[in-house]
PDB file of N, CA and C in Angstrom:
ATOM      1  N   UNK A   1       3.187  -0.334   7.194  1.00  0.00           N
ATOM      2  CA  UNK A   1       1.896  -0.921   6.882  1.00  0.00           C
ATOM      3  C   UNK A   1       0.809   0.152   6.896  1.00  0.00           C
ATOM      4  N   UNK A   2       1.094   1.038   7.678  1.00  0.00           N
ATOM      5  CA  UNK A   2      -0.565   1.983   7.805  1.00  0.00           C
ATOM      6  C   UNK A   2      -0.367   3.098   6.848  1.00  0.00           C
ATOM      7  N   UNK A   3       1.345   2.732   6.232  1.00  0.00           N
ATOM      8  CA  UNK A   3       0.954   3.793   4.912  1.00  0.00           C
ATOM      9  C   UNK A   3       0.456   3.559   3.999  1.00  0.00           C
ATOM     10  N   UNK A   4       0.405   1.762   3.500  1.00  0.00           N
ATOM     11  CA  UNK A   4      -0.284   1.010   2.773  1.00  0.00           C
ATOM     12  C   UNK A   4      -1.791   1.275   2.774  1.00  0.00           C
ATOM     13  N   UNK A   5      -2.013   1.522   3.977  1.00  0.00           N
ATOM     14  CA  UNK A   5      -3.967   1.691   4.094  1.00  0.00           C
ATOM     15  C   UNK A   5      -4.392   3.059   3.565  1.00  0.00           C
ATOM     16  N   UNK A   6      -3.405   4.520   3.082  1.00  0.00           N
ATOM     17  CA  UNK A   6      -3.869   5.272   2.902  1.00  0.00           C
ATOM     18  C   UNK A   6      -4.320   4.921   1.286  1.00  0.00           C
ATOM     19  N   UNK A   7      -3.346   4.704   0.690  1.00  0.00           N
ATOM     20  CA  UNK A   7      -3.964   4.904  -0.689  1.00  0.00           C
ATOM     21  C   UNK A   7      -4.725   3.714  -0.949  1.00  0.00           C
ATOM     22  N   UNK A   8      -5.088   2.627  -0.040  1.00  0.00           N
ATOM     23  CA  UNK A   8      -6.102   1.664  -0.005  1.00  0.00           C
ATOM     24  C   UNK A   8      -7.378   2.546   0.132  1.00  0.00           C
ATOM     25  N   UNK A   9      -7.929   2.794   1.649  1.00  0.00           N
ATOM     26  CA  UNK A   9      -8.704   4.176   1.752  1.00  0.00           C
ATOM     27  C   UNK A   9      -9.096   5.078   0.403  1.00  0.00           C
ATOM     28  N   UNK A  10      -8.420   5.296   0.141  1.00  0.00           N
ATOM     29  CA  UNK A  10      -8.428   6.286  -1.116  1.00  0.00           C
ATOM     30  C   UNK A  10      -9.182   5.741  -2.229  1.00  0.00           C
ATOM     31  N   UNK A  11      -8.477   4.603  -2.609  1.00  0.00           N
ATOM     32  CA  UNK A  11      -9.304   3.615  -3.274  1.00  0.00           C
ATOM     33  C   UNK A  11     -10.904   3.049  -3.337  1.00  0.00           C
ATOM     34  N   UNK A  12     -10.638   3.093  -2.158  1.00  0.00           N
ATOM     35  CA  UNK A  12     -12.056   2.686  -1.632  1.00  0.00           C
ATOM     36  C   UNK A  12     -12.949   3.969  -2.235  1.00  0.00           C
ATOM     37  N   UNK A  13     -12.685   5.362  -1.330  1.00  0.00           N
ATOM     38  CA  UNK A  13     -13.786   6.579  -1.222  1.00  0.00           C
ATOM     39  C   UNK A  13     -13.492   6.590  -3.120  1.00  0.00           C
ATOM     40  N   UNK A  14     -13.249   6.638  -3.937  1.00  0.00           N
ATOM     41  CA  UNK A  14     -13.013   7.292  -5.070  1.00  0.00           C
ATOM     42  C   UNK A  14     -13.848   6.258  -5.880  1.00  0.00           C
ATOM     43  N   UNK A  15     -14.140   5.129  -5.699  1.00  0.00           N
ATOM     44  CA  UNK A  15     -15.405   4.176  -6.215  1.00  0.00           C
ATOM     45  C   UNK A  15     -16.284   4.539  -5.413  1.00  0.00           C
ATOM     46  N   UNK A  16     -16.365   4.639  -4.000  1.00  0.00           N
ATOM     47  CA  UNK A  16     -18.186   4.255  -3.372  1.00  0.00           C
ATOM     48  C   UNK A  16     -18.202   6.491  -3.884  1.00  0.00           C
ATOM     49  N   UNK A  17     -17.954   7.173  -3.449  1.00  0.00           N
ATOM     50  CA  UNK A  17     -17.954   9.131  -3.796  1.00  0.00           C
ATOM     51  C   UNK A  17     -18.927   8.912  -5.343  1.00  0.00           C
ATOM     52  N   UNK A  18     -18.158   8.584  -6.428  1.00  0.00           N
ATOM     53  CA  UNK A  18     -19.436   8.772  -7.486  1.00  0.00           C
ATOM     54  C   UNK A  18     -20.508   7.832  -7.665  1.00  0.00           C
ATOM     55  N   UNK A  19     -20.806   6.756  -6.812  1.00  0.00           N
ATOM     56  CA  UNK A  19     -21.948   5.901  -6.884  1.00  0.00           C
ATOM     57  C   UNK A  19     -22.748   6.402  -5.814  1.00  0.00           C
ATOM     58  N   UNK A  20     -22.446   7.994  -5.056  1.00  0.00           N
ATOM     59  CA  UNK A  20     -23.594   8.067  -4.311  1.00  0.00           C
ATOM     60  C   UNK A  20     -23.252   7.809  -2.911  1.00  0.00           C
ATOM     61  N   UNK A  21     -22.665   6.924  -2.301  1.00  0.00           N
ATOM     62  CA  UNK A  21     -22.502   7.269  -1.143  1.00  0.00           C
ATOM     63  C   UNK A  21     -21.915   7.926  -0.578  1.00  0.00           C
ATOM     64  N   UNK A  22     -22.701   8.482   0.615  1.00  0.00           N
ATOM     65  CA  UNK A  22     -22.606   9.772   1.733  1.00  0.00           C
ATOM     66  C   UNK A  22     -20.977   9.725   1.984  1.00  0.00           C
ATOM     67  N   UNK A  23     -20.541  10.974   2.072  1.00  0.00           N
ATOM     68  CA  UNK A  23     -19.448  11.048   2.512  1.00  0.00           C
ATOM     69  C   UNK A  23     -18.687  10.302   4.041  1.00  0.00           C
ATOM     70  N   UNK A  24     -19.579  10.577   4.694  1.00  0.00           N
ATOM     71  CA  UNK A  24     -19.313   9.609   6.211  1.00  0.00           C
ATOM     72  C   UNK A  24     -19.902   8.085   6.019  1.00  0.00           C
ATOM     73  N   UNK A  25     -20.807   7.645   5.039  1.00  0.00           N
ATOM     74  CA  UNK A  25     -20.524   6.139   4.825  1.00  0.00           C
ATOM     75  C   UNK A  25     -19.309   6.018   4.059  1.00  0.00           C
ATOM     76  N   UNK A  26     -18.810   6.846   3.487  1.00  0.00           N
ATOM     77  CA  UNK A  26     -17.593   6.298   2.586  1.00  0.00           C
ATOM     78  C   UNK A  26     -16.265   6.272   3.728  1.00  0.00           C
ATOM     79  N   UNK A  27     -16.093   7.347   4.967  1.00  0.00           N
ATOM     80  CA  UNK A  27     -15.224   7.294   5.627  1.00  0.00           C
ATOM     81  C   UNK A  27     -15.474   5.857   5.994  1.00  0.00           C
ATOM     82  N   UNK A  28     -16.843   5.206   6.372  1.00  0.00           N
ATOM     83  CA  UNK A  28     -16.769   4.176   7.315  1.00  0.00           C
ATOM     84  C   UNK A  28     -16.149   3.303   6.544  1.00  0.00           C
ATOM     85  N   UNK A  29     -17.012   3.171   5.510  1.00  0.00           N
ATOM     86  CA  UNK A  29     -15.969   1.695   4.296  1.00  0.00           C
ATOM     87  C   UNK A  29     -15.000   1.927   4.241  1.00  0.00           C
ATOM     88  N   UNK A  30     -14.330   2.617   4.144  1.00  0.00           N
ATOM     89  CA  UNK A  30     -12.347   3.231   4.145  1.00  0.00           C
ATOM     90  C   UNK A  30     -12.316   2.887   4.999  1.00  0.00           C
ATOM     91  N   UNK A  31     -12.155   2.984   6.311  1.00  0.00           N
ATOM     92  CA  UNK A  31     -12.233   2.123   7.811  1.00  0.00           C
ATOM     93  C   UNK A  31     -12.376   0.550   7.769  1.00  0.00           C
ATOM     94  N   UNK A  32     -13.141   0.270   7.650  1.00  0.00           N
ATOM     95  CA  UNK A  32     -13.536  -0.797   7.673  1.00  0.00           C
ATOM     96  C   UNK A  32     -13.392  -1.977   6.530  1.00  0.00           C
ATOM     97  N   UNK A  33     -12.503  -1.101   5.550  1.00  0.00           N
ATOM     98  CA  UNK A  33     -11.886  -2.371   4.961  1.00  0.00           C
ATOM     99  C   UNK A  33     -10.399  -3.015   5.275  1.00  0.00           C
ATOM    100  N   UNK A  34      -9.976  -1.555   6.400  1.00  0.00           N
ATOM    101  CA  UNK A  34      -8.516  -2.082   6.902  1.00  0.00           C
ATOM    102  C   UNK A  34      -8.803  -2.579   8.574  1.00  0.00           C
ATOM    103  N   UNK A  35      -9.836  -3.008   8.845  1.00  0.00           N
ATOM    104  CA  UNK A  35      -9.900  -3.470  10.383  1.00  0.00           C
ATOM    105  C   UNK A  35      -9.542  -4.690  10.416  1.00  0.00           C
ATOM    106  N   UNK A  36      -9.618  -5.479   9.349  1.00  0.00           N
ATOM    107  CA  UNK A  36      -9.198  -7.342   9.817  1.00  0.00           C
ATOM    108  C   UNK A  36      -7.798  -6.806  10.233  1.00  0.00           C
ATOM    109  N   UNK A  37      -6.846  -6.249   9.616  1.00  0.00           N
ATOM    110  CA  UNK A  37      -5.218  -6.082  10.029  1.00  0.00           C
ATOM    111  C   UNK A  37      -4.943  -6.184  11.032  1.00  0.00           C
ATOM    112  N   UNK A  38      -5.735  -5.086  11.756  1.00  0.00           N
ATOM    113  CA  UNK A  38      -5.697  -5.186  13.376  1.00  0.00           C
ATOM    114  C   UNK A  38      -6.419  -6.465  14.232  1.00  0.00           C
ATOM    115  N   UNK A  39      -7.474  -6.702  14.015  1.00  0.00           N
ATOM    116  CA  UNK A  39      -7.941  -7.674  14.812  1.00  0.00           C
ATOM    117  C   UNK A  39      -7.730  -9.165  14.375  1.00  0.00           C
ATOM    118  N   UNK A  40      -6.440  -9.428  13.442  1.00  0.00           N
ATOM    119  CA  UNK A  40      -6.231 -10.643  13.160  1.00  0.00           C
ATOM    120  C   UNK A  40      -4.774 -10.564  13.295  1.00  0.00           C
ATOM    121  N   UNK A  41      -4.383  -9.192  13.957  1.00  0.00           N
ATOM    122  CA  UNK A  41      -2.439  -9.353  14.099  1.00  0.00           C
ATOM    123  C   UNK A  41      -2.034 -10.062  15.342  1.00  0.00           C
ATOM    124  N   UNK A  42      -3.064 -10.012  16.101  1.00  0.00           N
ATOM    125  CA  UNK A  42      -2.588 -11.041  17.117  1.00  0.00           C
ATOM    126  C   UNK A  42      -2.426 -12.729  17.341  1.00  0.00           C
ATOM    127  N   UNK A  43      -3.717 -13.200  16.755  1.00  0.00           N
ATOM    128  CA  UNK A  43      -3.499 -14.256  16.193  1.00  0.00           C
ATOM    129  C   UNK A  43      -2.836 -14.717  15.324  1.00  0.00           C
ATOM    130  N   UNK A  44      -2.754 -14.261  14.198  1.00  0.00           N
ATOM    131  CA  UNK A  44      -1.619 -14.141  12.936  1.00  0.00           C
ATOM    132  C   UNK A  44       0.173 -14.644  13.456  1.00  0.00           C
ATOM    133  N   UNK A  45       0.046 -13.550  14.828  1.00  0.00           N
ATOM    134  CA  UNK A  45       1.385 -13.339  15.474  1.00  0.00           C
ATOM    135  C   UNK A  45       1.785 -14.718  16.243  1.00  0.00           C
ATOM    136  N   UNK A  46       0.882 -14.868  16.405  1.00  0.00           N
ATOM    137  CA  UNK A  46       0.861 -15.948  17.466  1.00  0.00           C
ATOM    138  C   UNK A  46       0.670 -17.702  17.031  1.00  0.00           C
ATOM    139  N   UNK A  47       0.334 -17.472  15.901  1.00  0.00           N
ATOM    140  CA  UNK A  47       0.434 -18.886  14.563  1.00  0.00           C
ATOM    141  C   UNK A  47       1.701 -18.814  14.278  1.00  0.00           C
ATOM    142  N   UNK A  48       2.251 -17.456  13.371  1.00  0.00           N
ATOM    143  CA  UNK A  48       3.323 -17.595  12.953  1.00  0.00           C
ATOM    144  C   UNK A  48       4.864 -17.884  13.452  1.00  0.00           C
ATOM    145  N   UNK A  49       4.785 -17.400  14.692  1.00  0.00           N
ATOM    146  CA  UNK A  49       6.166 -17.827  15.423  1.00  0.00           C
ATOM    147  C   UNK A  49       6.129 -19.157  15.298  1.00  0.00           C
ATOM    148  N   UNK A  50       5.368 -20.118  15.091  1.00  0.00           N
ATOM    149  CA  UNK A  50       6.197 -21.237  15.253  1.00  0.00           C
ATOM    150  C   UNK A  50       6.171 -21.945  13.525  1.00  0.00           C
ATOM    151  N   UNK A  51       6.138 -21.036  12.874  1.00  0.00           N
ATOM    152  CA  UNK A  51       6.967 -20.971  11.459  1.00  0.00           C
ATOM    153  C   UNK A  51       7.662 -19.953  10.948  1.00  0.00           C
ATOM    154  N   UNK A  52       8.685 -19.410  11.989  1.00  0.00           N
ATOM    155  CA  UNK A  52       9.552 -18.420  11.124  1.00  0.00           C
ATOM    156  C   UNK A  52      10.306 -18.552  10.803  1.00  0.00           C
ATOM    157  N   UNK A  53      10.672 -19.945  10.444  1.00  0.00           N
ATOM    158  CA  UNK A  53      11.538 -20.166   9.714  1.00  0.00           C
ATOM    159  C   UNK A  53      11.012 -20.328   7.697  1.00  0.00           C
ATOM    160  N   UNK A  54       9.565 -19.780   7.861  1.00  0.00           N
ATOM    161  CA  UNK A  54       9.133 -19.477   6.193  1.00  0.00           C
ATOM    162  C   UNK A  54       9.464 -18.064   5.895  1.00  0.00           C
ATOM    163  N   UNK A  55       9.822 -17.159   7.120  1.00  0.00           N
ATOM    164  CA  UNK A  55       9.452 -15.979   6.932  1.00  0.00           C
ATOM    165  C   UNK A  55      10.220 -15.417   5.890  1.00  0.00           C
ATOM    166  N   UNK A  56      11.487 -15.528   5.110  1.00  0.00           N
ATOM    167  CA  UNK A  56      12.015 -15.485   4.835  1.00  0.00           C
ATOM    168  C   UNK A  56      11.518 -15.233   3.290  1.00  0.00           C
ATOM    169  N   UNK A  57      10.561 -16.678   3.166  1.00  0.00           N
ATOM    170  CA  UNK A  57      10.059 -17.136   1.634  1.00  0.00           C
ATOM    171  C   UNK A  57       8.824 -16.282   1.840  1.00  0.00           C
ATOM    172  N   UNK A  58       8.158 -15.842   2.779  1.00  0.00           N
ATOM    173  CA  UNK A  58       6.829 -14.885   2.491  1.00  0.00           C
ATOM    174  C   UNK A  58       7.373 -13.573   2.693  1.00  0.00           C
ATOM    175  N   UNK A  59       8.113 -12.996   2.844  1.00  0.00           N
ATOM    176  CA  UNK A  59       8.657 -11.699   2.711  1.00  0.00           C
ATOM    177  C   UNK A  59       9.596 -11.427   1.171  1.00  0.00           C
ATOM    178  N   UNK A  60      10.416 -12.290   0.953  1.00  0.00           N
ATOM    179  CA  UNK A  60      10.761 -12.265  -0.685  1.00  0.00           C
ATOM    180  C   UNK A  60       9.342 -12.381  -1.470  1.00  0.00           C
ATOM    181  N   UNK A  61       8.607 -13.190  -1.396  1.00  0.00           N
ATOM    182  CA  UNK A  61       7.232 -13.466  -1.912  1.00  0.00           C
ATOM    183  C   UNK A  61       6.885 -12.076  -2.497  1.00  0.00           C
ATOM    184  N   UNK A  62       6.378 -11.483  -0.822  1.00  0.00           N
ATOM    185  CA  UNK A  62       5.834 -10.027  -0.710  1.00  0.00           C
ATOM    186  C   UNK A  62       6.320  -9.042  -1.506  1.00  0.00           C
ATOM    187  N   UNK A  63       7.951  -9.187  -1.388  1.00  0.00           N
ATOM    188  CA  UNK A  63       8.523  -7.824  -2.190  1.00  0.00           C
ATOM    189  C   UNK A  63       8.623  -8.158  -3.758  1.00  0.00           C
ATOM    190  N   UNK A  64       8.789  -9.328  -3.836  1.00  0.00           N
ATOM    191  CA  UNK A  64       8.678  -9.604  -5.523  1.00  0.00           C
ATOM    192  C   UNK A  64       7.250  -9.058  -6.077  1.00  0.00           C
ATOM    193  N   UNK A  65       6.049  -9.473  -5.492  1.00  0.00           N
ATOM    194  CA  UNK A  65       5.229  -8.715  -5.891  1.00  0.00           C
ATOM    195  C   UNK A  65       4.617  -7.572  -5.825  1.00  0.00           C
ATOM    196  N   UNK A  66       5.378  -6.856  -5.267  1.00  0.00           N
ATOM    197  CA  UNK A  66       5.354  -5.203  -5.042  1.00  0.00           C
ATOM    198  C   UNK A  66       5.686  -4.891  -5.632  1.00  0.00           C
ATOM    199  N   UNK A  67       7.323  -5.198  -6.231  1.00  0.00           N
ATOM    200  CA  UNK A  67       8.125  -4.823  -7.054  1.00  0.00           C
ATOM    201  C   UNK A  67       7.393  -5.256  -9.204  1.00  0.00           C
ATOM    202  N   UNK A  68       7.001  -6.149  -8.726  1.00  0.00           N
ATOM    203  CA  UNK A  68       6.109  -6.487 -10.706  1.00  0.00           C
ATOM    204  C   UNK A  68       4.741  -5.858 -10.162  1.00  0.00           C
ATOM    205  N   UNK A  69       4.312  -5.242  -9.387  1.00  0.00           N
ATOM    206  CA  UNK A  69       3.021  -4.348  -9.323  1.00  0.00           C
ATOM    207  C   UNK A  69       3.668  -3.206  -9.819  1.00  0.00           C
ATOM    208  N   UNK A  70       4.465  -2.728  -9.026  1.00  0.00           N
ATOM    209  CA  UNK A  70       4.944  -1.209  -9.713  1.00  0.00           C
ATOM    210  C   UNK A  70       5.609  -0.991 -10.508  1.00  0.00           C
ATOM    211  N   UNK A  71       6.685  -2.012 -11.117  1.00  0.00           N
ATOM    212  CA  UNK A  71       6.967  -2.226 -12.549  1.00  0.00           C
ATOM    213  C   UNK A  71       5.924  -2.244 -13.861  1.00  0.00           C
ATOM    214  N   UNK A  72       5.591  -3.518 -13.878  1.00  0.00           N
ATOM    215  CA  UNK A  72       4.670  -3.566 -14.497  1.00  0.00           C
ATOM    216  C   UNK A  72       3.300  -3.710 -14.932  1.00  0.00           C
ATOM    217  N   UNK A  73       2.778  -2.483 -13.854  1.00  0.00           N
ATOM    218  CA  UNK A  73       1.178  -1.963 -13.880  1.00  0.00           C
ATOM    219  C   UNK A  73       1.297  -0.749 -13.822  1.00  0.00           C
ATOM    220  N   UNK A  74       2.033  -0.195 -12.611  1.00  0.00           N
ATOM    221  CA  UNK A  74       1.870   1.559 -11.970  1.00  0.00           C
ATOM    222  C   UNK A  74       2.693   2.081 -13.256  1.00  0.00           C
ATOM    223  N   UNK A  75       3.950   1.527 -12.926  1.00  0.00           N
ATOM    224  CA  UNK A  75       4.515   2.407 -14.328  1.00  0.00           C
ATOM    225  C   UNK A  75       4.125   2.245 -15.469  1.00  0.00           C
ATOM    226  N   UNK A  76       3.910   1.174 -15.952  1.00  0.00           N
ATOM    227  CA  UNK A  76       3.573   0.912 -17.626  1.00  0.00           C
ATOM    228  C   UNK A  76       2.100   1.620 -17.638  1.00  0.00           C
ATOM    229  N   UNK A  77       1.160   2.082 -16.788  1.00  0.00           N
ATOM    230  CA  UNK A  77       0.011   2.815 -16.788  1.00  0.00           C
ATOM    231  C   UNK A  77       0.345   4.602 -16.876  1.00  0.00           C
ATOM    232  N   UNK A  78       1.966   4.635 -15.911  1.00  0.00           N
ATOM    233  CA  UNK A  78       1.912   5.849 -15.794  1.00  0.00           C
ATOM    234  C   UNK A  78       1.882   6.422 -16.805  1.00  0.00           C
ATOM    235  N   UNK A  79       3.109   5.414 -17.588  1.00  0.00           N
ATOM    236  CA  UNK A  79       3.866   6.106 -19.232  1.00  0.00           C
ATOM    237  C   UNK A  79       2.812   6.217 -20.386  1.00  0.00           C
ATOM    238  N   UNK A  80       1.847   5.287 -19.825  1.00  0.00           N
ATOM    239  CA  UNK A  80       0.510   5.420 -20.969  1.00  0.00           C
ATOM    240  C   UNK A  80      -0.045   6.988 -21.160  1.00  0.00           C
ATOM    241  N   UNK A  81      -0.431   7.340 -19.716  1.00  0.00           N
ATOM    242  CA  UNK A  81      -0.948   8.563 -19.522  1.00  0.00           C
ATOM    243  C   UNK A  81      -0.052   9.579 -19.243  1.00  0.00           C
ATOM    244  N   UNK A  82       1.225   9.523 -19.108  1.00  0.00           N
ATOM    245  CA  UNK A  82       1.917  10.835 -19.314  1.00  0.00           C
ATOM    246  C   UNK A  82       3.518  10.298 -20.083  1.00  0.00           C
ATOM    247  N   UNK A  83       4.389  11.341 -20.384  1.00  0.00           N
ATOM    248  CA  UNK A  83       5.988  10.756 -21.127  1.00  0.00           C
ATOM    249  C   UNK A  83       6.827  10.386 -20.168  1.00  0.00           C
ATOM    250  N   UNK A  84       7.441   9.580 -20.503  1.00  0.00           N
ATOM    251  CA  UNK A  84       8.753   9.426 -19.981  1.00  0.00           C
ATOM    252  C   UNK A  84       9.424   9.661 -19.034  1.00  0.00           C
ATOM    253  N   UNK A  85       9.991  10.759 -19.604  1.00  0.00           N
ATOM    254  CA  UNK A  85      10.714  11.972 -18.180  1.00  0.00           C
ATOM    255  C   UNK A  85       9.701  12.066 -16.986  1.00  0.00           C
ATOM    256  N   UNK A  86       8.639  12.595 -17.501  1.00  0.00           N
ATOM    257  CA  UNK A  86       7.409  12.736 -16.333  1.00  0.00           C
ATOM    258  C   UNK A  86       7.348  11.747 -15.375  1.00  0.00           C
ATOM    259  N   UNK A  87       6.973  10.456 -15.743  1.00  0.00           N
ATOM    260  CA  UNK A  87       6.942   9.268 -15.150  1.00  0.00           C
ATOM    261  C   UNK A  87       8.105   8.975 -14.211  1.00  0.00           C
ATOM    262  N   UNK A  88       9.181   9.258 -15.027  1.00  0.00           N
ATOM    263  CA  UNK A  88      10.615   8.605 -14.176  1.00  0.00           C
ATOM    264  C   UNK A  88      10.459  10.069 -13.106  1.00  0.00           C
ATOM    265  N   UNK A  89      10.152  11.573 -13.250  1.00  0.00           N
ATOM    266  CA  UNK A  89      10.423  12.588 -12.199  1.00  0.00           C
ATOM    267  C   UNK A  89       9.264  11.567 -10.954  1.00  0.00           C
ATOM    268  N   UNK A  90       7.810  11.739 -10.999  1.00  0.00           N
ATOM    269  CA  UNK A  90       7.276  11.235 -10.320  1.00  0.00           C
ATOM    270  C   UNK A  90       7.930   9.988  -9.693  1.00  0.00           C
ATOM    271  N   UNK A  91       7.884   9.216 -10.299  1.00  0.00           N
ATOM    272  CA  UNK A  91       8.622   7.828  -9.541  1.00  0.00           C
ATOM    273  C   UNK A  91       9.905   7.823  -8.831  1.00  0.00           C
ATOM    274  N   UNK A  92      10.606   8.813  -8.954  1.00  0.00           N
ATOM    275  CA  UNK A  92      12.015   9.682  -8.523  1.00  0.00           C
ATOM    276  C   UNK A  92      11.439   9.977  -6.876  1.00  0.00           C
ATOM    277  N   UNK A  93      10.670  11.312  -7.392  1.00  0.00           N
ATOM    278  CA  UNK A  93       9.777  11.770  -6.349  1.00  0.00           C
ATOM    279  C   UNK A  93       9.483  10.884  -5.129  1.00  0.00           C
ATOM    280  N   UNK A  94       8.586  10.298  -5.758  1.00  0.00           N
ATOM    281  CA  UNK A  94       7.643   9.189  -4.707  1.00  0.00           C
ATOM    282  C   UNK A  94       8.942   8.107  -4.078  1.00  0.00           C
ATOM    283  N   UNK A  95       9.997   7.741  -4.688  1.00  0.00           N
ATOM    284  CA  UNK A  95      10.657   6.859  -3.673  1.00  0.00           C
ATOM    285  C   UNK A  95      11.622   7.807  -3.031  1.00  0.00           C
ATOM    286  N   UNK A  96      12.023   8.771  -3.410  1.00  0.00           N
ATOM    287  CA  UNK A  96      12.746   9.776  -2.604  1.00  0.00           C
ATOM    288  C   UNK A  96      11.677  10.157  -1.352  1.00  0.00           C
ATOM    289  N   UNK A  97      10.617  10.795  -1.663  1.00  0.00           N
ATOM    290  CA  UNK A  97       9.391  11.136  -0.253  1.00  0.00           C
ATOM    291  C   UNK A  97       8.939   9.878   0.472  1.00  0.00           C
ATOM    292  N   UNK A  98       9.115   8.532   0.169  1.00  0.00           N
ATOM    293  CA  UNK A  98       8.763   7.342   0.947  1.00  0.00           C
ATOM    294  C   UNK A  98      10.112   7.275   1.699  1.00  0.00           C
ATOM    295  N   UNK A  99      11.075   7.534   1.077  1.00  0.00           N
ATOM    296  CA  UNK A  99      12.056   6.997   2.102  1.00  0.00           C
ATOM    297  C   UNK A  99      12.624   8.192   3.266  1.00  0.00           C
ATOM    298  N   UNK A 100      12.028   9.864   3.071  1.00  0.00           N
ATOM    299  CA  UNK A 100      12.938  10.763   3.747  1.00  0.00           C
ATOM    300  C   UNK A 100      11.463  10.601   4.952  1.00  0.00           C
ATOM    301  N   UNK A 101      10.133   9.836   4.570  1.00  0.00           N
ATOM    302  CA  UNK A 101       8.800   9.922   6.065  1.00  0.00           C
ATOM    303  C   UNK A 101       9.709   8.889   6.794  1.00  0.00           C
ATOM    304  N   UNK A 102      10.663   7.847   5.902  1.00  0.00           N
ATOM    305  CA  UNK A 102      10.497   6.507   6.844  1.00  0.00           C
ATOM    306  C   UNK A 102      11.642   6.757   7.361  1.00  0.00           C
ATOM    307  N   UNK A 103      12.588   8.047   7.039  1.00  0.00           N
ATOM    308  CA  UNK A 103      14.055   8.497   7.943  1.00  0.00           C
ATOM    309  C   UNK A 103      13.204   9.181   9.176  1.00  0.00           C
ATOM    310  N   UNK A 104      12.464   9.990   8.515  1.00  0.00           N
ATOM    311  CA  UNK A 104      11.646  10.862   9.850  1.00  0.00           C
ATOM    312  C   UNK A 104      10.739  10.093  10.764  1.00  0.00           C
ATOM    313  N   UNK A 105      10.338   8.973  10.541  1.00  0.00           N
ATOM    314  CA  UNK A 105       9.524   8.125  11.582  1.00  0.00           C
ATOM    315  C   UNK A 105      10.194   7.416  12.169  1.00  0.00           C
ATOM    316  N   UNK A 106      11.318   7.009  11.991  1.00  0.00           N
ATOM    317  CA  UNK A 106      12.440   5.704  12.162  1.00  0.00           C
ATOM    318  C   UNK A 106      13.703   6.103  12.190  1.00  0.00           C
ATOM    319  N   UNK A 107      13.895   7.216  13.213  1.00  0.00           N
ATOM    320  CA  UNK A 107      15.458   8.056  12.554  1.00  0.00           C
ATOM    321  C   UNK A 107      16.910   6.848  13.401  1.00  0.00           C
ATOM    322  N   UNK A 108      17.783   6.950  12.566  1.00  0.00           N
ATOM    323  CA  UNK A 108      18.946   6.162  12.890  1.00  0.00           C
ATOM    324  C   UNK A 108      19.134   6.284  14.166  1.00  0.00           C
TER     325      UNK A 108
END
């Protein structure tokens, strides 16, 4: 999840950076658009146990739409702006380097 917030973050500073705001207001909005996560995981946690038996249908949910986000937006955007090969090396790349942080954070 908190790798999710970087390129959220990112998102954020790369709209408020050319409209002008200060570099340390932009850290704060990058901040502060990932604080509900934390201060609503406890409650969240504490609702949901006594439905985990959905969890199942909101986690397929989740990955189905991860999976038609980066199908068909990230990539069909990539191939717009660069070829083919390029696209598939990057996308090669990026799930090869997501999965050798999450061997190194999480080792067997």
């Amino acid at each position: 999840l908190a790798m999710h917030n970087v390129p959220e973050g990112l998102a954020v500073a790369l709209v408020l950076l050319p409209r002008g705001v200060s570099k340390f207001g932009t850290v704060l909005w990058s901040i502060f658009t990932s604080m509900p996560q934390p201060l609503i995981a406890v409650p969240v946690f504490m609702f949901a146990r006594h439905f985990i038996f959905w969890r199942s249908v909101g986690l397929g949910f989740a990955a189905g739409s991860m999976i038609w986000v980066t199908c068909f937006e990230l990539i069909a955007d990539a191939i717009k702006d660069l070829s083919i090969p390029s696209t598939a090396v990057a996308t090669v790349g990026s799930f090869a380097a997501g999965h050798l942080i999450r061997q190194w954070i999480e080792p067997a």
